[in-house]
PDB file of N, CA and C in Angstrom:
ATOM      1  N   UNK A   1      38.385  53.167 -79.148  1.00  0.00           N
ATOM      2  CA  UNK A   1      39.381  54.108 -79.619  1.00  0.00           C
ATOM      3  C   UNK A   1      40.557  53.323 -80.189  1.00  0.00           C
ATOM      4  N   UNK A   2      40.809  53.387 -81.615  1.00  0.00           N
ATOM      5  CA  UNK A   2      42.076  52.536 -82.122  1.00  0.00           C
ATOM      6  C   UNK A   2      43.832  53.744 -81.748  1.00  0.00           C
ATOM      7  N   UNK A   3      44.397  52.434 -81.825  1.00  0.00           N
ATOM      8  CA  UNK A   3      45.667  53.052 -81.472  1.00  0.00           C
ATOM      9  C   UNK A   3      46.540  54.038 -82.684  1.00  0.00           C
ATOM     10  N   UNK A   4      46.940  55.270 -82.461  1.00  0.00           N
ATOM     11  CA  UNK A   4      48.173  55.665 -83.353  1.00  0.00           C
ATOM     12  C   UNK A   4      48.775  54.619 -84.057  1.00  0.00           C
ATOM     13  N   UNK A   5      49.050  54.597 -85.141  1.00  0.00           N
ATOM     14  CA  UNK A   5      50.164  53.802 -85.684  1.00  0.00           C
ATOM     15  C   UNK A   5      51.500  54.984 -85.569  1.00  0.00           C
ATOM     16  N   UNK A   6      52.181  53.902 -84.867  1.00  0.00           N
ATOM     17  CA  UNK A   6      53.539  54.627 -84.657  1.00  0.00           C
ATOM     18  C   UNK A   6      54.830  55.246 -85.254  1.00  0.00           C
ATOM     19  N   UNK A   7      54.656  55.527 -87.007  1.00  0.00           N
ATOM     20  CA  UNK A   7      54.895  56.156 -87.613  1.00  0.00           C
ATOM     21  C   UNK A   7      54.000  57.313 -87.611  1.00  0.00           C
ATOM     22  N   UNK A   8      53.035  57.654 -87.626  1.00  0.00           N
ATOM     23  CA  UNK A   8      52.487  58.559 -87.756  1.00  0.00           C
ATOM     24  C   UNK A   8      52.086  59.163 -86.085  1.00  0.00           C
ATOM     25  N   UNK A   9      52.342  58.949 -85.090  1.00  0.00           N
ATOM     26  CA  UNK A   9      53.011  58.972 -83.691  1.00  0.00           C
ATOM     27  C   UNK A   9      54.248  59.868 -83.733  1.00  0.00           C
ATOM     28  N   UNK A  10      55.590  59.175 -84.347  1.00  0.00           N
ATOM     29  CA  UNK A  10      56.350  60.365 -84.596  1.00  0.00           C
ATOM     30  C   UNK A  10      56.279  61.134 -85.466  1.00  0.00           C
ATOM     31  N   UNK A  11      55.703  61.261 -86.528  1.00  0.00           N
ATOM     32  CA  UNK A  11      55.355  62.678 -87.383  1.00  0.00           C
ATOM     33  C   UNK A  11      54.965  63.407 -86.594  1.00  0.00           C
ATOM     34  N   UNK A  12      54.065  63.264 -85.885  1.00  0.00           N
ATOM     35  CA  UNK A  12      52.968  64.231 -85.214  1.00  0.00           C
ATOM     36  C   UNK A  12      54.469  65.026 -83.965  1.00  0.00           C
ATOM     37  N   UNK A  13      54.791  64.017 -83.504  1.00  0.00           N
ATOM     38  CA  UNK A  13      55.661  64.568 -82.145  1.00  0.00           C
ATOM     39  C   UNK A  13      56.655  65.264 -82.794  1.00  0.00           C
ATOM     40  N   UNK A  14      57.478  65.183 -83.879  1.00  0.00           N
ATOM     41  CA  UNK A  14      58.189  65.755 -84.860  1.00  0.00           C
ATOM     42  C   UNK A  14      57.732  67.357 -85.150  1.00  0.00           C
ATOM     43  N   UNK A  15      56.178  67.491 -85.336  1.00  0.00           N
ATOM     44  CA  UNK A  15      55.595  68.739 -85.774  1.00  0.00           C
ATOM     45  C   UNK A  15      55.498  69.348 -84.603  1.00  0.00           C
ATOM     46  N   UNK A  16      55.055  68.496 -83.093  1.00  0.00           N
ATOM     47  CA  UNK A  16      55.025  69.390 -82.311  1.00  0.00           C
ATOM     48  C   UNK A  16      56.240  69.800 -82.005  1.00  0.00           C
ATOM     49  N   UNK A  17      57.213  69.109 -81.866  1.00  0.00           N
ATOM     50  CA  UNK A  17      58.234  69.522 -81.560  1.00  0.00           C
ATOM     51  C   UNK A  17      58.875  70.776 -82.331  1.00  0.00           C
ATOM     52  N   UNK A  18      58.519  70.695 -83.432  1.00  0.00           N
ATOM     53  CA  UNK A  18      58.886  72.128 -83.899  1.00  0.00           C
ATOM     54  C   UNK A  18      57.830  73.201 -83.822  1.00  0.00           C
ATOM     55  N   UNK A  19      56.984  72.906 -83.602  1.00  0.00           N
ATOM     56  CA  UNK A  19      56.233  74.261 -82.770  1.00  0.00           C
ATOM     57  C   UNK A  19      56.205  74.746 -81.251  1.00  0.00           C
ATOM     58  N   UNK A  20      56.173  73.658 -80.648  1.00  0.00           N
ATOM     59  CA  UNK A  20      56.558  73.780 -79.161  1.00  0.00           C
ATOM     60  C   UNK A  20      58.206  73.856 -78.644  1.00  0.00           C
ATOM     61  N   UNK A  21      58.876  73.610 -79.292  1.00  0.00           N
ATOM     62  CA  UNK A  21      60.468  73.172 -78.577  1.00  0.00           C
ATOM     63  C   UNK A  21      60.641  71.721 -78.179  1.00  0.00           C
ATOM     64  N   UNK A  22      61.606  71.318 -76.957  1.00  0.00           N
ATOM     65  CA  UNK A  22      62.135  70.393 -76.845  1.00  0.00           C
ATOM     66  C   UNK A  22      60.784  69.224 -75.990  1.00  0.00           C
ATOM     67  N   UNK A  23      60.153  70.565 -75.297  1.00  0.00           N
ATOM     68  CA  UNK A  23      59.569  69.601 -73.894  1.00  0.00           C
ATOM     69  C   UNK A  23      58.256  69.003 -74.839  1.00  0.00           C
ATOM     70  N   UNK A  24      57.909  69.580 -76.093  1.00  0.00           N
ATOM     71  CA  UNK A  24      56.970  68.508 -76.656  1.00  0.00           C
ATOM     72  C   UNK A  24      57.763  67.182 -77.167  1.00  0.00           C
ATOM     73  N   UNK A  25      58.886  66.863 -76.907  1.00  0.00           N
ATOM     74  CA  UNK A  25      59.472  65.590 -77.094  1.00  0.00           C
ATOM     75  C   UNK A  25      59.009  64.598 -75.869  1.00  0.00           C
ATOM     76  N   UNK A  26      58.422  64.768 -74.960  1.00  0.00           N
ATOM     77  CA  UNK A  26      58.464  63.946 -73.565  1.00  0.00           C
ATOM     78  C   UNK A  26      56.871  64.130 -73.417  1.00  0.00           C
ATOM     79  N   UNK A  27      56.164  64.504 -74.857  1.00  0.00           N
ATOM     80  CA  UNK A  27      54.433  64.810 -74.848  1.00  0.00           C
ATOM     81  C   UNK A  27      53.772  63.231 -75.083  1.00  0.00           C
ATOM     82  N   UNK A  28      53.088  62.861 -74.398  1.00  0.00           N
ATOM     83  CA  UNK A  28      52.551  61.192 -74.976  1.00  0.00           C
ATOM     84  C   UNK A  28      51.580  61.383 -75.835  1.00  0.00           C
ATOM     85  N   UNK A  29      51.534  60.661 -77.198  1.00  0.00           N
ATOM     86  CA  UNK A  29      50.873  61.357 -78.201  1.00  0.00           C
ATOM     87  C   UNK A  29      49.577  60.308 -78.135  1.00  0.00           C
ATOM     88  N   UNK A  30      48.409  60.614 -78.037  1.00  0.00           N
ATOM     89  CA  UNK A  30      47.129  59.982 -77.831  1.00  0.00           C
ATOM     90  C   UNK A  30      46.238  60.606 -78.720  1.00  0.00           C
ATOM     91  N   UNK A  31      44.924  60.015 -78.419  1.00  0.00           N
ATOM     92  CA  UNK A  31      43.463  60.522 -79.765  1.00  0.00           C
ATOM     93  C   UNK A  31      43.517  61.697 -79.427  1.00  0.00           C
ATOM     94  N   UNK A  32      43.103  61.962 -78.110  1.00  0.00           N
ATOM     95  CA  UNK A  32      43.028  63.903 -77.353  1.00  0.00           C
ATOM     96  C   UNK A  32      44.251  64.722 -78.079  1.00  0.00           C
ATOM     97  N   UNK A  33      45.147  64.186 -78.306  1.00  0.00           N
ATOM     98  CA  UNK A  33      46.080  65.377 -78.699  1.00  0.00           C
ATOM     99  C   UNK A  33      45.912  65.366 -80.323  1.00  0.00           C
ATOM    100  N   UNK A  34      45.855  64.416 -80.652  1.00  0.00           N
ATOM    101  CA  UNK A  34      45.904  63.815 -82.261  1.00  0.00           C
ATOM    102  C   UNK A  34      44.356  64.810 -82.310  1.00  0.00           C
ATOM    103  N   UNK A  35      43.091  65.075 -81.923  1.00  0.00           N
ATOM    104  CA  UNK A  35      42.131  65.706 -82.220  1.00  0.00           C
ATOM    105  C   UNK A  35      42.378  67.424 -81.782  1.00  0.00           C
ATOM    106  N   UNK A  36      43.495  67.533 -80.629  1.00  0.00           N
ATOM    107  CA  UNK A  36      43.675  68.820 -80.431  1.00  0.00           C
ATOM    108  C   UNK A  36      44.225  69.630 -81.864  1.00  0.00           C
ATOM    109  N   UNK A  37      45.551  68.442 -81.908  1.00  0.00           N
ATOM    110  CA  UNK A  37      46.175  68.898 -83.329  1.00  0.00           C
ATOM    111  C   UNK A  37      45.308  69.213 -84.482  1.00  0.00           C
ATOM    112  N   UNK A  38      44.438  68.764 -84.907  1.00  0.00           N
ATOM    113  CA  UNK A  38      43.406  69.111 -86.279  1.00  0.00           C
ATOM    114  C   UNK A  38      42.587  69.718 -86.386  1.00  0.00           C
ATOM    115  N   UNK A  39      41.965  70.126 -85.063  1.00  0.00           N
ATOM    116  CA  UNK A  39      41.604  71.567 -84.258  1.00  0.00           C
ATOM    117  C   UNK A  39      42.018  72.953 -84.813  1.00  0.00           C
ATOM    118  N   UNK A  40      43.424  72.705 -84.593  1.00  0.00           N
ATOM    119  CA  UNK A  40      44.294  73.921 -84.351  1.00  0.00           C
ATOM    120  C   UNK A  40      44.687  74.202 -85.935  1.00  0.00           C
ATOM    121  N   UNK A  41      44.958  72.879 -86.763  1.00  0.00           N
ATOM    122  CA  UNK A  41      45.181  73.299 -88.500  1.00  0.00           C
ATOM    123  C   UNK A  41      44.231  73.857 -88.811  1.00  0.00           C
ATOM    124  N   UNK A  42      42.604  73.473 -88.029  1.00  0.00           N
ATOM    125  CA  UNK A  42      41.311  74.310 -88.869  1.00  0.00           C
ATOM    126  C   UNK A  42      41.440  75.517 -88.671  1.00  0.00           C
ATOM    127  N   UNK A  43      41.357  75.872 -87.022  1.00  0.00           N
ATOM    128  CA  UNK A  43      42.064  77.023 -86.632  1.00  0.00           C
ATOM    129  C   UNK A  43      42.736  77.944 -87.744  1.00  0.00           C
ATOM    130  N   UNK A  44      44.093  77.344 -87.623  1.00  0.00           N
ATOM    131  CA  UNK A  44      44.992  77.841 -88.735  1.00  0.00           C
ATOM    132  C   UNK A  44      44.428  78.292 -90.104  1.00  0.00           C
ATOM    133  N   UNK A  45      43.855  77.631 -90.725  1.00  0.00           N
ATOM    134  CA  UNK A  45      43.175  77.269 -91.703  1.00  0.00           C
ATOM    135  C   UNK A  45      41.983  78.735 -92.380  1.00  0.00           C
ATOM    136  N   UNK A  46      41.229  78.321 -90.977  1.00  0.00           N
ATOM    137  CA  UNK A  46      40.126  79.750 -91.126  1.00  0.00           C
ATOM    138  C   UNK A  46      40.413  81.211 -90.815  1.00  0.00           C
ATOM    139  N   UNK A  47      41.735  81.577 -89.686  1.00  0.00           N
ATOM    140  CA  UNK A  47      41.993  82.419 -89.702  1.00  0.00           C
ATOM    141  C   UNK A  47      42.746  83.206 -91.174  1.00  0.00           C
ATOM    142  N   UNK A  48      43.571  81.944 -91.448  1.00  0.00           N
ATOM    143  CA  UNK A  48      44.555  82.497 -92.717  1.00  0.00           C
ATOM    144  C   UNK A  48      43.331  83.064 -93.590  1.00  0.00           C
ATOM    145  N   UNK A  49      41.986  82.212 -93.864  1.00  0.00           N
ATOM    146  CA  UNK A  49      41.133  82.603 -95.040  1.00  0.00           C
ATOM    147  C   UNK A  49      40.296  83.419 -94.852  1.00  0.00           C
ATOM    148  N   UNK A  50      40.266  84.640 -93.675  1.00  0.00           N
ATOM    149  CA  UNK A  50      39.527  85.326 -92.973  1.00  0.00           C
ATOM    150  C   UNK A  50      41.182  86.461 -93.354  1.00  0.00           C
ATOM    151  N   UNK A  51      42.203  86.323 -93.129  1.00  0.00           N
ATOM    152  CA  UNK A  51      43.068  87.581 -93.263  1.00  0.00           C
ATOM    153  C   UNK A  51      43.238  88.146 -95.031  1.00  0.00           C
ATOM    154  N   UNK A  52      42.829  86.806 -95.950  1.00  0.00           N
ATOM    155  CA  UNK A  52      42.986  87.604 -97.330  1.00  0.00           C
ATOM    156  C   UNK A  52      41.442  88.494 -97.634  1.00  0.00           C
ATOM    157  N   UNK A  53      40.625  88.602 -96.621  1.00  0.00           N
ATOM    158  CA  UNK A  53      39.757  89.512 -97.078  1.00  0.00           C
ATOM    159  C   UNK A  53      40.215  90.735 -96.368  1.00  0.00           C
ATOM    160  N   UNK A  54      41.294  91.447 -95.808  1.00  0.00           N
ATOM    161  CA  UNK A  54      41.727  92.594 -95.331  1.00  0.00           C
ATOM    162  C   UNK A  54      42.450  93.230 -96.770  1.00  0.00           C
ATOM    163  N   UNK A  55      42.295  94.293 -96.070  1.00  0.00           N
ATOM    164  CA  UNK A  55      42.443  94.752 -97.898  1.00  0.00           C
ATOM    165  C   UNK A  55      43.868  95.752 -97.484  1.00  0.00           C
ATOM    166  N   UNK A  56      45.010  95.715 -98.842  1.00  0.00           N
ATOM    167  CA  UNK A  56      46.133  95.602 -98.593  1.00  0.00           C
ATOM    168  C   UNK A  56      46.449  97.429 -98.903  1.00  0.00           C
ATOM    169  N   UNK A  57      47.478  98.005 -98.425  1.00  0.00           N
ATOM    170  CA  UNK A  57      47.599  99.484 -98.796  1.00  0.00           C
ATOM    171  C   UNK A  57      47.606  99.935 -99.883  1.00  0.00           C
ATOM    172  N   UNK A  58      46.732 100.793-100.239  1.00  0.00           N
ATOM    173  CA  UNK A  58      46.820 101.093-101.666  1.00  0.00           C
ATOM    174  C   UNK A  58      47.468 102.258-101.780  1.00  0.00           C
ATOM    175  N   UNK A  59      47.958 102.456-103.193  1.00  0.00           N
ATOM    176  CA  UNK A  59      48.998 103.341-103.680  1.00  0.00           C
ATOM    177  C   UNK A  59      48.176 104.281-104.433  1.00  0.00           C
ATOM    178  N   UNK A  60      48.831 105.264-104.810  1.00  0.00           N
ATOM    179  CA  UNK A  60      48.335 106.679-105.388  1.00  0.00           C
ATOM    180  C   UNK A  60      47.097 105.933-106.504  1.00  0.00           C
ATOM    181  N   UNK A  61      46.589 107.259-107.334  1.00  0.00           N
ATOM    182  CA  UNK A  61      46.011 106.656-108.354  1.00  0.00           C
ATOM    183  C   UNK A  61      44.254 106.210-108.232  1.00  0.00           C
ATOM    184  N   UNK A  62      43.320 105.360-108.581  1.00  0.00           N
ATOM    185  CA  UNK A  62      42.214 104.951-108.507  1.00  0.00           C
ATOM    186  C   UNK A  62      41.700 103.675-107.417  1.00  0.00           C
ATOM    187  N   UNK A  63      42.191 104.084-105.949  1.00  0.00           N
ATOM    188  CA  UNK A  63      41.959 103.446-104.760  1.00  0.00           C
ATOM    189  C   UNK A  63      40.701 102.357-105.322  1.00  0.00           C
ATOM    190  N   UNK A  64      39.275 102.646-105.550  1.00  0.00           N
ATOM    191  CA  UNK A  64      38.593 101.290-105.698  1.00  0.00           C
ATOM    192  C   UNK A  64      39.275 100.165-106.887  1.00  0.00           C
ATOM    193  N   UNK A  65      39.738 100.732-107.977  1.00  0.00           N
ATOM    194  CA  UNK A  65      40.061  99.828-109.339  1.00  0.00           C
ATOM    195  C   UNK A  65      41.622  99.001-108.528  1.00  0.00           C
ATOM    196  N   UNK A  66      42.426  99.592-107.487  1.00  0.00           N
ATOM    197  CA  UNK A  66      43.497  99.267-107.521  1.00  0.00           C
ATOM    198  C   UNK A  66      43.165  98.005-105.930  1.00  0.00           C
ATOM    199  N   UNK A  67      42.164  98.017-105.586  1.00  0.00           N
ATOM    200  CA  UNK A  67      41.301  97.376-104.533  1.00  0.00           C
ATOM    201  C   UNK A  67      40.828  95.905-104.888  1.00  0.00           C
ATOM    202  N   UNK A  68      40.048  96.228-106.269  1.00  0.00           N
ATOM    203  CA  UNK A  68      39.503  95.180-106.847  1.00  0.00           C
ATOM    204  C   UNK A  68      40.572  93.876-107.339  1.00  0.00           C
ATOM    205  N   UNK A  69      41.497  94.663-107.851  1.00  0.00           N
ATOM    206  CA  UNK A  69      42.397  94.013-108.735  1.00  0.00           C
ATOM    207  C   UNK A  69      43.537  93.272-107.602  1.00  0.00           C
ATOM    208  N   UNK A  70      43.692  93.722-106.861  1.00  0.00           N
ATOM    209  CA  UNK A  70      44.184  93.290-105.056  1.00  0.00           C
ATOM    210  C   UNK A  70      43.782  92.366-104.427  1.00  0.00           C
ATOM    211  N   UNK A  71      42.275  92.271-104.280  1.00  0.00           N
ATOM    212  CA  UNK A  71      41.488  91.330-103.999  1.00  0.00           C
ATOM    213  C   UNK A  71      41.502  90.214-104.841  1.00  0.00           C
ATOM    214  N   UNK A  72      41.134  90.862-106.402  1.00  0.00           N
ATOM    215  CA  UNK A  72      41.348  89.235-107.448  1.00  0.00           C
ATOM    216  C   UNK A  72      42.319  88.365-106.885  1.00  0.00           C
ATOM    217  N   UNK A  73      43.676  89.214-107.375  1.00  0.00           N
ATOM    218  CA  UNK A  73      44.934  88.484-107.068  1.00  0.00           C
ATOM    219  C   UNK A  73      44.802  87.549-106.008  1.00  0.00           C
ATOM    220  N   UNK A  74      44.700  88.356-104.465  1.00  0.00           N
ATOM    221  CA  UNK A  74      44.663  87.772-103.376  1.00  0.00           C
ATOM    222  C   UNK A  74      43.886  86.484-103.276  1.00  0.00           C
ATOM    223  N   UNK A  75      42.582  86.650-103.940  1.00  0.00           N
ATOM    224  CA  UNK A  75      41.598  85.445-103.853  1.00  0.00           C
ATOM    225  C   UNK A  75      42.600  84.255-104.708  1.00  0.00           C
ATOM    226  N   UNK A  76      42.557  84.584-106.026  1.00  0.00           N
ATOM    227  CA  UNK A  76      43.389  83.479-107.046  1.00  0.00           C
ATOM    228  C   UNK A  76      44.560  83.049-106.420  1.00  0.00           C
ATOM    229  N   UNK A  77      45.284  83.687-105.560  1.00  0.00           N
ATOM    230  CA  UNK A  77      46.370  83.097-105.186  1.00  0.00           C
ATOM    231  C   UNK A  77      45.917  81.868-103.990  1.00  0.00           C
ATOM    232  N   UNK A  78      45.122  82.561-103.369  1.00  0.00           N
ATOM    233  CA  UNK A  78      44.261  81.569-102.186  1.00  0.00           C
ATOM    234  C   UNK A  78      43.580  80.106-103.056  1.00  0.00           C
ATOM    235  N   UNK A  79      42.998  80.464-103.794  1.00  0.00           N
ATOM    236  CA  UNK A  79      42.825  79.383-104.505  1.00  0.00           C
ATOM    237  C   UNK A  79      43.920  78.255-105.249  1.00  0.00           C
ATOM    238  N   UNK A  80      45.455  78.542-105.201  1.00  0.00           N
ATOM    239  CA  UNK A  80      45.929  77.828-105.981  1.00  0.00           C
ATOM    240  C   UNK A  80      47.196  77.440-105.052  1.00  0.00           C
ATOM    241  N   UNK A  81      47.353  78.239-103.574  1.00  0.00           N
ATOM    242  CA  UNK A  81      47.738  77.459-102.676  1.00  0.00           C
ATOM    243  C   UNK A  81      47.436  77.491-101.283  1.00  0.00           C
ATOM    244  N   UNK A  82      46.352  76.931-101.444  1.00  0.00           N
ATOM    245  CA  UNK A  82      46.048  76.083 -99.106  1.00  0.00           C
ATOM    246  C   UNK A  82      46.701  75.837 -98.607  1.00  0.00           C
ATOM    247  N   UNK A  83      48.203  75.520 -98.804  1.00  0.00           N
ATOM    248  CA  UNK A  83      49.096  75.619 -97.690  1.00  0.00           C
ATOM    249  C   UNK A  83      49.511  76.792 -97.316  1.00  0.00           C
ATOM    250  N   UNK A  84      48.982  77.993 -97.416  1.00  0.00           N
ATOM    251  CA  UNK A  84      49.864  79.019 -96.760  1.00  0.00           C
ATOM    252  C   UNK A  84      48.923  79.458 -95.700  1.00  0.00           C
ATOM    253  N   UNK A  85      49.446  79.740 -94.907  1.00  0.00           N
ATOM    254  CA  UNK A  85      48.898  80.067 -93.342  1.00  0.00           C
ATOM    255  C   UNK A  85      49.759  81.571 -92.675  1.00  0.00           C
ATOM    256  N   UNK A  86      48.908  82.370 -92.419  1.00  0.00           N
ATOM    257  CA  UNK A  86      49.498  83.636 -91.935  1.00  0.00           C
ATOM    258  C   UNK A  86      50.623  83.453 -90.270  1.00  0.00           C
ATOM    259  N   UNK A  87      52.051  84.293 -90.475  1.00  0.00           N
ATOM    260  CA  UNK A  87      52.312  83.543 -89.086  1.00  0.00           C
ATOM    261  C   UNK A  87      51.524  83.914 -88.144  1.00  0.00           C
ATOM    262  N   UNK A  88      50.262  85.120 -88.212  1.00  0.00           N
ATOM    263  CA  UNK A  88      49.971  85.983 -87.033  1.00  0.00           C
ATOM    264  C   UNK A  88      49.113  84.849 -86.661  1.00  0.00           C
ATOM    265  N   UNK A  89      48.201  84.061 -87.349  1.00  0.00           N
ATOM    266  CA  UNK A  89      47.746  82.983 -87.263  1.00  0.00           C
ATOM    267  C   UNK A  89      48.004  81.794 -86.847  1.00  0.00           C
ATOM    268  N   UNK A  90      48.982  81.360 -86.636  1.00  0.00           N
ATOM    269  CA  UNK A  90      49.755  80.161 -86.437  1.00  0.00           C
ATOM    270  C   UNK A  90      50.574  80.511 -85.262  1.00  0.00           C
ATOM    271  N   UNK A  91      51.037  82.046 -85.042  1.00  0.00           N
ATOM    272  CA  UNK A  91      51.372  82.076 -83.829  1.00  0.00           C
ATOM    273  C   UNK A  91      50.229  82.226 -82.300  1.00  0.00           C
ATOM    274  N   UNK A  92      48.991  82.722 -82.846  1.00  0.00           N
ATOM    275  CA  UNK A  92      48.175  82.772 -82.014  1.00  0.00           C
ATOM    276  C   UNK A  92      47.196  81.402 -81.883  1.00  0.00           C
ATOM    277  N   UNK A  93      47.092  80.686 -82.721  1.00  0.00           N
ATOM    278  CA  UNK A  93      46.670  79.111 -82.748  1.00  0.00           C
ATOM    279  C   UNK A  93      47.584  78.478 -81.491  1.00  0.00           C
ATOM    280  N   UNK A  94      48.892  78.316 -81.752  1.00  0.00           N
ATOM    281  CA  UNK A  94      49.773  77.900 -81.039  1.00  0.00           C
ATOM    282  C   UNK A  94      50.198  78.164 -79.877  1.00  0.00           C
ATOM    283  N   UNK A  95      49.827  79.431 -79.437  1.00  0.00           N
ATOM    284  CA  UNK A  95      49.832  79.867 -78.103  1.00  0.00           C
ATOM    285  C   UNK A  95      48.539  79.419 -77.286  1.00  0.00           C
ATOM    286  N   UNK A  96      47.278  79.554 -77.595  1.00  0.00           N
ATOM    287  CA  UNK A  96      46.235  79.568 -77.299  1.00  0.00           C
ATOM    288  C   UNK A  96      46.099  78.193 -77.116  1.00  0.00           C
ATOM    289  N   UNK A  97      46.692  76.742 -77.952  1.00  0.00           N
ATOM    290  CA  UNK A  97      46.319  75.528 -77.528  1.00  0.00           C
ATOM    291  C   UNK A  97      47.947  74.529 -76.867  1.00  0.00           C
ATOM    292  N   UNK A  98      48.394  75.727 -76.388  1.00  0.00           N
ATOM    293  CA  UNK A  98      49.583  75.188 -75.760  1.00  0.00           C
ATOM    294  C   UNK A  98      49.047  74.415 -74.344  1.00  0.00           C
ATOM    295  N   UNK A  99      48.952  75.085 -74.075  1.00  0.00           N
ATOM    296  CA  UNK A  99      48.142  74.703 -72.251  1.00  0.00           C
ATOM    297  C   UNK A  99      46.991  72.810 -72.643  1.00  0.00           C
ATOM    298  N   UNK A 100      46.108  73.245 -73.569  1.00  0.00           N
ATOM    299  CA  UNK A 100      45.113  72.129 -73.882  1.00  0.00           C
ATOM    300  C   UNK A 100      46.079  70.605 -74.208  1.00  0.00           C
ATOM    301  N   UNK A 101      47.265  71.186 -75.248  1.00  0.00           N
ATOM    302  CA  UNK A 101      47.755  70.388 -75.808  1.00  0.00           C
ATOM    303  C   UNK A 101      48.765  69.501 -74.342  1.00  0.00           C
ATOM    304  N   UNK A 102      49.599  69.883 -73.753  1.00  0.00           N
ATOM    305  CA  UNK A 102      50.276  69.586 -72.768  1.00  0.00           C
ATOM    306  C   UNK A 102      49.210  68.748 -71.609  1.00  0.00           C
ATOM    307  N   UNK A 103      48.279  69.293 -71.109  1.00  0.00           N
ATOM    308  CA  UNK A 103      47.200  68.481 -70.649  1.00  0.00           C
ATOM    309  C   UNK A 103      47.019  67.375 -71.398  1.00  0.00           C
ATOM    310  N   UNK A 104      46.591  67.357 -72.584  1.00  0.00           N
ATOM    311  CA  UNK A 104      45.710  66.166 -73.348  1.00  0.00           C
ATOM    312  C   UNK A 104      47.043  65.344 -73.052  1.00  0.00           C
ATOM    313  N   UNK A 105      47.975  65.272 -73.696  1.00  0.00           N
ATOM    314  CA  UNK A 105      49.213  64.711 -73.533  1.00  0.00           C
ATOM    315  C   UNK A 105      49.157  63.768 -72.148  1.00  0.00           C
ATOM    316  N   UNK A 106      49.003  64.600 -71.221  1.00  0.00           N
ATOM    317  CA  UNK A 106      49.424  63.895 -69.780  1.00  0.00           C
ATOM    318  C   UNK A 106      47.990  62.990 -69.768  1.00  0.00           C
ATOM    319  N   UNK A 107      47.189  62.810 -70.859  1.00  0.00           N
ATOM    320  CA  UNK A 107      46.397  61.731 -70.483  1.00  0.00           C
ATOM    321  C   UNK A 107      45.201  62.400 -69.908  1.00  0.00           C
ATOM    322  N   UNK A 108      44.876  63.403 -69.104  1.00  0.00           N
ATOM    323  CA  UNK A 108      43.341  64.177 -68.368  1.00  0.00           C
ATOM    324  C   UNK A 108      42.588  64.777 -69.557  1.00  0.00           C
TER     325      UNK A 108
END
């Protein structure tokens, strides 16, 4: 198992720290957490690309034509930026690997 390089050690504790608060500052950052973390972006990742197939309220007028054209959008926009992540997604990623993440940390 090679070591963190320790710039990229504090990035990582930096990100948790802004998802967790303060006490992920005192988290020891190791492979287990470094693999929890990339976990949780796929996580992130597949849920966000699983919520643009929900289909958005439609307004008066021709419900399937105004559906289709909803969906285009939605898809093309998905396609032209992967960084966006739903918060409902990112808040339930983040709750769910809070507990794993704090463990891995302490080393078990």
């Amino acid at each position: 198992m090679s070591r963190i390089d320790p710039a990229d050690e504090q990035a990582l504790k930096e990100v948790l720290v802004t998802w967790y608060g303060p006490q992920a500052q005192y988290w020891n950052i190791n492979q287990a957490v470094l693999e929890l973390v990339i976990e949780m972006v796929r996580e992130m990742d597949n849920c966000s690309a699983a919520m643009d197939y929900i289909p958005q309220p439609i307004n008066f007028g021709n419900p399937l034509s105004q559906l289709a054209k909803s969906q285009l959008k939605r898809f093309i926009a998905r396609l032209k930026d992967n960084d966006r992540t739903y918060l409902i997604c990112a808040r339930h990623t983040l709750l769910h690997f809070k507990s794993p993440l704090a463990i891995a940390a302490m080393g078990f």
